[in-house]
Protein backbone atom coordinates (compact mmCIF):
# COMPACT_ATOMS: atom_id res chain seq x y z
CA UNK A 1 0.00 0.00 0.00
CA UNK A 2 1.10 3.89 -0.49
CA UNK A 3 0.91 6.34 2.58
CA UNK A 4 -1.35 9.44 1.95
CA UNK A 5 2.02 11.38 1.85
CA UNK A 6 2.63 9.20 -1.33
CA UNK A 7 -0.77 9.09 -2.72
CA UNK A 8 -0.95 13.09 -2.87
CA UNK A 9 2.57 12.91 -4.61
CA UNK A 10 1.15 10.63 -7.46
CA UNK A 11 -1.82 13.00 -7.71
CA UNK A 12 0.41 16.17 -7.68
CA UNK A 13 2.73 15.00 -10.18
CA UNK A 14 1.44 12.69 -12.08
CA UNK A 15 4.28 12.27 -15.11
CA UNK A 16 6.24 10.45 -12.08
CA UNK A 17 3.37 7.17 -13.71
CA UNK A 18 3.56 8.21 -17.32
CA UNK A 19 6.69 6.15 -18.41
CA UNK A 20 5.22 3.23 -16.90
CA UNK A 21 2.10 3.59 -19.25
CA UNK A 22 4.20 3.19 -21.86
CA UNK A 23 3.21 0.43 -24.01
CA UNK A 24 6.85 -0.22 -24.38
CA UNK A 25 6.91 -1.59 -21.22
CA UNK A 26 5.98 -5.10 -20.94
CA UNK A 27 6.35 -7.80 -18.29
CA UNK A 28 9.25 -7.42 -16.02
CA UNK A 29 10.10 -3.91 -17.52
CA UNK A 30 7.28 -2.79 -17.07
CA UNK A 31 7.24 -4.17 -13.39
CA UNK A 32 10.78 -2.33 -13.31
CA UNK A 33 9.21 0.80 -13.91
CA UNK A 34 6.80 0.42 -11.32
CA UNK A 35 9.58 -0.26 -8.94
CA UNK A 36 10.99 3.10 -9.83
CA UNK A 37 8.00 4.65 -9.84
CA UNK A 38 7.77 3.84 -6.25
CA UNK A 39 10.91 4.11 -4.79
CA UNK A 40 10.53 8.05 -6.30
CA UNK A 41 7.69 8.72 -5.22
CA UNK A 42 8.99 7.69 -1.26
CA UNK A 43 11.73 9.90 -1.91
CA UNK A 44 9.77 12.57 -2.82
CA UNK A 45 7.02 11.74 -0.34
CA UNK A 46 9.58 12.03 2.27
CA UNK A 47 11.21 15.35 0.81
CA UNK A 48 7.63 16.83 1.01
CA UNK A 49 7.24 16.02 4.60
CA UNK A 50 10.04 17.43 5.65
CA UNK A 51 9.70 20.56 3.58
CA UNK A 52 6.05 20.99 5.06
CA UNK A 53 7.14 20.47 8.60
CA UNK A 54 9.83 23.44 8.03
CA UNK A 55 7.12 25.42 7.03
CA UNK A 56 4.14 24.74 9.09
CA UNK A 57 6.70 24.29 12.11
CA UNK A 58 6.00 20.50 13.13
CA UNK A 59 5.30 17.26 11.43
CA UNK A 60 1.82 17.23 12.65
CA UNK A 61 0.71 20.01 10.99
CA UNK A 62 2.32 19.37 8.27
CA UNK A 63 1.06 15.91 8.11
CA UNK A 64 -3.03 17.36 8.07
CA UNK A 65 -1.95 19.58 5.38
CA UNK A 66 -0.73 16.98 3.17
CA UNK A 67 -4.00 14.71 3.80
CA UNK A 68 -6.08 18.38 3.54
CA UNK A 69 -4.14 18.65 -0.23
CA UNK A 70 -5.20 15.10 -1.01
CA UNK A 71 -8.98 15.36 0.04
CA UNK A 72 -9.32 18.44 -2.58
CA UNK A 73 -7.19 16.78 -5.56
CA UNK A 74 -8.62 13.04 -5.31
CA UNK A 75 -11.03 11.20 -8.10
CA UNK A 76 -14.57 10.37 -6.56
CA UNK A 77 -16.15 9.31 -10.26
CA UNK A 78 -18.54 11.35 -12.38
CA UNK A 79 -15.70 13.24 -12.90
CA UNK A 80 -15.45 14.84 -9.41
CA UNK A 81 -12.20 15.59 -8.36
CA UNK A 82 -11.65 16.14 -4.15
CA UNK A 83 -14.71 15.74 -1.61
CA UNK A 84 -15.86 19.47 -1.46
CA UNK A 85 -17.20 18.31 -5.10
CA UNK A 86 -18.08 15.16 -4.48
CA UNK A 87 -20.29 16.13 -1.51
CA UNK A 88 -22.35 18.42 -3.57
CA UNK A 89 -22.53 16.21 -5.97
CA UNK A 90 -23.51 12.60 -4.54
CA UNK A 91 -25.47 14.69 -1.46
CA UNK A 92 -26.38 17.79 -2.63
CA UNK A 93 -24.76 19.33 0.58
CA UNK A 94 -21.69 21.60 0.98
CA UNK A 95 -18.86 19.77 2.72
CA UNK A 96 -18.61 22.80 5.00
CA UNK A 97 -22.51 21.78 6.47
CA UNK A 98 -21.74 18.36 7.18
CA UNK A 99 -21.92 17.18 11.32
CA UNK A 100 -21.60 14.43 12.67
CA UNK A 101 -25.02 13.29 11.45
CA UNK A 102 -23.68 12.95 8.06
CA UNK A 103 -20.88 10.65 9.02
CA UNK A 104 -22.77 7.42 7.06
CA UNK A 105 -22.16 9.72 4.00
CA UNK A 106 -18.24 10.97 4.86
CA UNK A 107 -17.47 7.11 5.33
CA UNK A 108 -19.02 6.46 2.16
CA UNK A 109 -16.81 8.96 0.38
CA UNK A 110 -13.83 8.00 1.71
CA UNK A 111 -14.58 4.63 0.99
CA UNK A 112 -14.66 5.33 -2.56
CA UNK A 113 -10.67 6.57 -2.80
CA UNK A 114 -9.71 2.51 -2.97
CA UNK A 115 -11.64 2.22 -6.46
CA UNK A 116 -13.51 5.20 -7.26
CA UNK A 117 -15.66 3.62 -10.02
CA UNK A 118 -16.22 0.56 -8.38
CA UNK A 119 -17.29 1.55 -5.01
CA UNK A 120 -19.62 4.45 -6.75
CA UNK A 121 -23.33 4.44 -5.15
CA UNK A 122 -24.22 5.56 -8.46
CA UNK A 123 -22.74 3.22 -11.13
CA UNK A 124 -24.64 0.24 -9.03
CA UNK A 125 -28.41 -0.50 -10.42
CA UNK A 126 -28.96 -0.83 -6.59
CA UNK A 127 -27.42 2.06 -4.57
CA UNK A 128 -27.04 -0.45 -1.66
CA UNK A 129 -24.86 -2.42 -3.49
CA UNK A 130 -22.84 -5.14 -1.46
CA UNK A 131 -19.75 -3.71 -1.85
CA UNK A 132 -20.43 -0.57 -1.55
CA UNK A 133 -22.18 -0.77 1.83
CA UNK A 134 -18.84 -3.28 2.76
CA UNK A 135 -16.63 -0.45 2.52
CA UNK A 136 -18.67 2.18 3.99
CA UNK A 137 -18.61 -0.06 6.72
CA UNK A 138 -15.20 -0.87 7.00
CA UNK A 139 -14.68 3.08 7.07
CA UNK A 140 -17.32 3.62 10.04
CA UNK A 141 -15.87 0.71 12.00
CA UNK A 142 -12.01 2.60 11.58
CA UNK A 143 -13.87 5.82 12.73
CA UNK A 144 -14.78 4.15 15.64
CA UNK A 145 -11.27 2.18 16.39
CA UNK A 146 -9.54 5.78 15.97
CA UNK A 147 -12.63 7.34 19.08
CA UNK A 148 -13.92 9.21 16.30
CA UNK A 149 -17.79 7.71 16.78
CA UNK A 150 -18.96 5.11 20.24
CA UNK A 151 -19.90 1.87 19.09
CA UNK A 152 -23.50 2.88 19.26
CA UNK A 153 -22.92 5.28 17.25
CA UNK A 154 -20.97 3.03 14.55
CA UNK A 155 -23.79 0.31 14.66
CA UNK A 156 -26.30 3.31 14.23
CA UNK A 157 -24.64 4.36 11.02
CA UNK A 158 -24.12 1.34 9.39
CA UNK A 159 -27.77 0.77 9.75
CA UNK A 160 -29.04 4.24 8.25
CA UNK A 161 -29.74 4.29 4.61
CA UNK A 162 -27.49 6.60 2.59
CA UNK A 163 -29.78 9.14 0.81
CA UNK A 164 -27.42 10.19 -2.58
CA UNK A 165 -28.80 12.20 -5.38
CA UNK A 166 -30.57 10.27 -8.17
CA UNK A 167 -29.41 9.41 -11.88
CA UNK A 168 -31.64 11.83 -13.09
CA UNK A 169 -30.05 14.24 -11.41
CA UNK A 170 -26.78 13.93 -12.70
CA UNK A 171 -25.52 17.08 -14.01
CA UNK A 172 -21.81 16.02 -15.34
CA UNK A 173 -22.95 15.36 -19.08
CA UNK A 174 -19.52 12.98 -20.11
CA UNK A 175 -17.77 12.24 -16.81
CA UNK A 176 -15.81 9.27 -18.86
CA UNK A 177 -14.76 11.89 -21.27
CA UNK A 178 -13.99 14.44 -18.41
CA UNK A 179 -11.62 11.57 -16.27
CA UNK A 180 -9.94 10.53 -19.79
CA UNK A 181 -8.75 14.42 -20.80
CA UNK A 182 -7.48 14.78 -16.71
CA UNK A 183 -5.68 12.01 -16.85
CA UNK A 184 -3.73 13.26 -20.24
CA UNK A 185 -2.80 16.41 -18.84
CA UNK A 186 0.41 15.54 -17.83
CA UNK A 187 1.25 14.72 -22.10
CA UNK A 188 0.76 18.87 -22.62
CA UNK A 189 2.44 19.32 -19.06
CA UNK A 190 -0.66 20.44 -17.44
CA UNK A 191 -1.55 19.37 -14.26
CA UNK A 192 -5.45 19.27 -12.02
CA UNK A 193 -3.67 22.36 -10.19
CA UNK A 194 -4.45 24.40 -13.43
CA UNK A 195 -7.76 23.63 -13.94
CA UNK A 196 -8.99 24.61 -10.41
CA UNK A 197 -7.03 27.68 -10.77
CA UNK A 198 -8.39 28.64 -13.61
CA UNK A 199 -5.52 29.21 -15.44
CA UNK A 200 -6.55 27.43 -18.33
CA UNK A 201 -9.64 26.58 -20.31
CA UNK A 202 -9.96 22.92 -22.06
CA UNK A 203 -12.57 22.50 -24.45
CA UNK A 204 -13.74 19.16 -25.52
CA UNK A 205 -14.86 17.57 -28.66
CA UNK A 206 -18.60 16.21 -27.69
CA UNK A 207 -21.89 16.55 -29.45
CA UNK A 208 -24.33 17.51 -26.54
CA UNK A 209 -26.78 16.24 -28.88
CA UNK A 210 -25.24 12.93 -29.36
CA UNK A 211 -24.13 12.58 -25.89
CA UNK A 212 -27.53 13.23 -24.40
CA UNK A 213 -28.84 10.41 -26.55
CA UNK A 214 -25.88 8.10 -25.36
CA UNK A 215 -26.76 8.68 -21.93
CA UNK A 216 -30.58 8.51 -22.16
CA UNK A 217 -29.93 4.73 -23.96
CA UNK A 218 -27.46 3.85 -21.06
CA UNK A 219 -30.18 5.06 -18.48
CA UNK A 220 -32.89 3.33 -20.22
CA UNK A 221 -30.39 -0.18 -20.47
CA UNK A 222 -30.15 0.03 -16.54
CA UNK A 223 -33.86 -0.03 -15.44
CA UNK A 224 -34.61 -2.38 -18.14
């Protein structure tokens, strides 16, 4: 497993995993390259730290602004990059209103980082999907290892339903289209830091037309 340290170093600079795309690389090559790939991104996971704890004056503080970079940088599907989107998005609530009543729906989030797409309430037919009630679970029972909810409290979560906004509600027109161009930033040495800046403007190549016909046929496929 990666540390969040590393995690937010993949995200930050993500050409550090672009030679081991390559299709060049194949079989132990290309497990070579992931070697590399790690052993860099320790190195500069471990440069960072150090760096933030000169600035912010300890390694604790430094250590919650690192995991603070990470929740606003990482994928939550539908295109939703960092959890002040996703929030809005899945709940239709700013992260900045959630309490401690919405804790079911903050474990669910953060349950998602492991596989994004996979652990989506809203790729499943059935929002309470197996797996995605398995990991929201495994999130509340951490929660309540680290004294962050009782045991009551845990249990209590587990068993409320998780109320996310319906497919019809959807606004993101092509998320697929939308995660393929952010990942291919790094080939024009762009970065996610540019987009949420707004020091750039990327326009993309899709028929609204066509794509709103795509998606009604994909909606349509999954209540049949």
């Amino acid at each position: 497993g990666s540390t969040i340290t590393q995690q937010y170093i993949r995200l930050s600079m993500p050409e550090i995993k672009k030679s081991e795309l390559s299709p060049e690389f194949k079989g132990w090559r290309k497990d070579r390259e992931k070697i590399k790939r790690k052993l860099k991104e320790i190195k500069l996971a471990g440069w960072a730290e150090r760096e933030l704890a000169k600035m912010y004056g300890s390694k604790h503080r430094a250590k919650k602004e690192i995991l603070a970079r990470f929740a606003n940088m990482v994928y939550l599907d539908f295109g939703r990059y960092g959890f002040t989107s996703a929030a809005e998005f899945y709940f239709d609530k700013p992260l900045r209103e959630f309490t401690m009543d919405d804790a079911d729906k903050a474990a669910m989030l953060a349950g998602m980082i492991k596989s994004p797409t996979e652990l989506s309430p809203l790729r499943k037919p059935n929002l309470e999907s197996k797996k995605t009630l398995a990991r929201k679970n495994e999130v509340l029972n951490l929660m309540v290892v680290n004294k962050y909810l009782s045991p009551q409290e845990g249990e209590r979560y587990k068993r409320k339903p998780v109320e996310v906004e319906t497919r019809s509600k959807i606004k993101t027109m092509a998320p697929a289209a939308m995660a393929h161009m952010f990942n291919h930033l790094p080939t024009f040495g762009l970065n996610q830091k540019n987009i949420f800046q707004g020091s750039i403007e990327i326009r993309l190549t899709i028929d609204e037309r066509i794509q709103n016909a795509a998606n009604e046929a994909l909606e349509n496929g999954l209540k049949a």
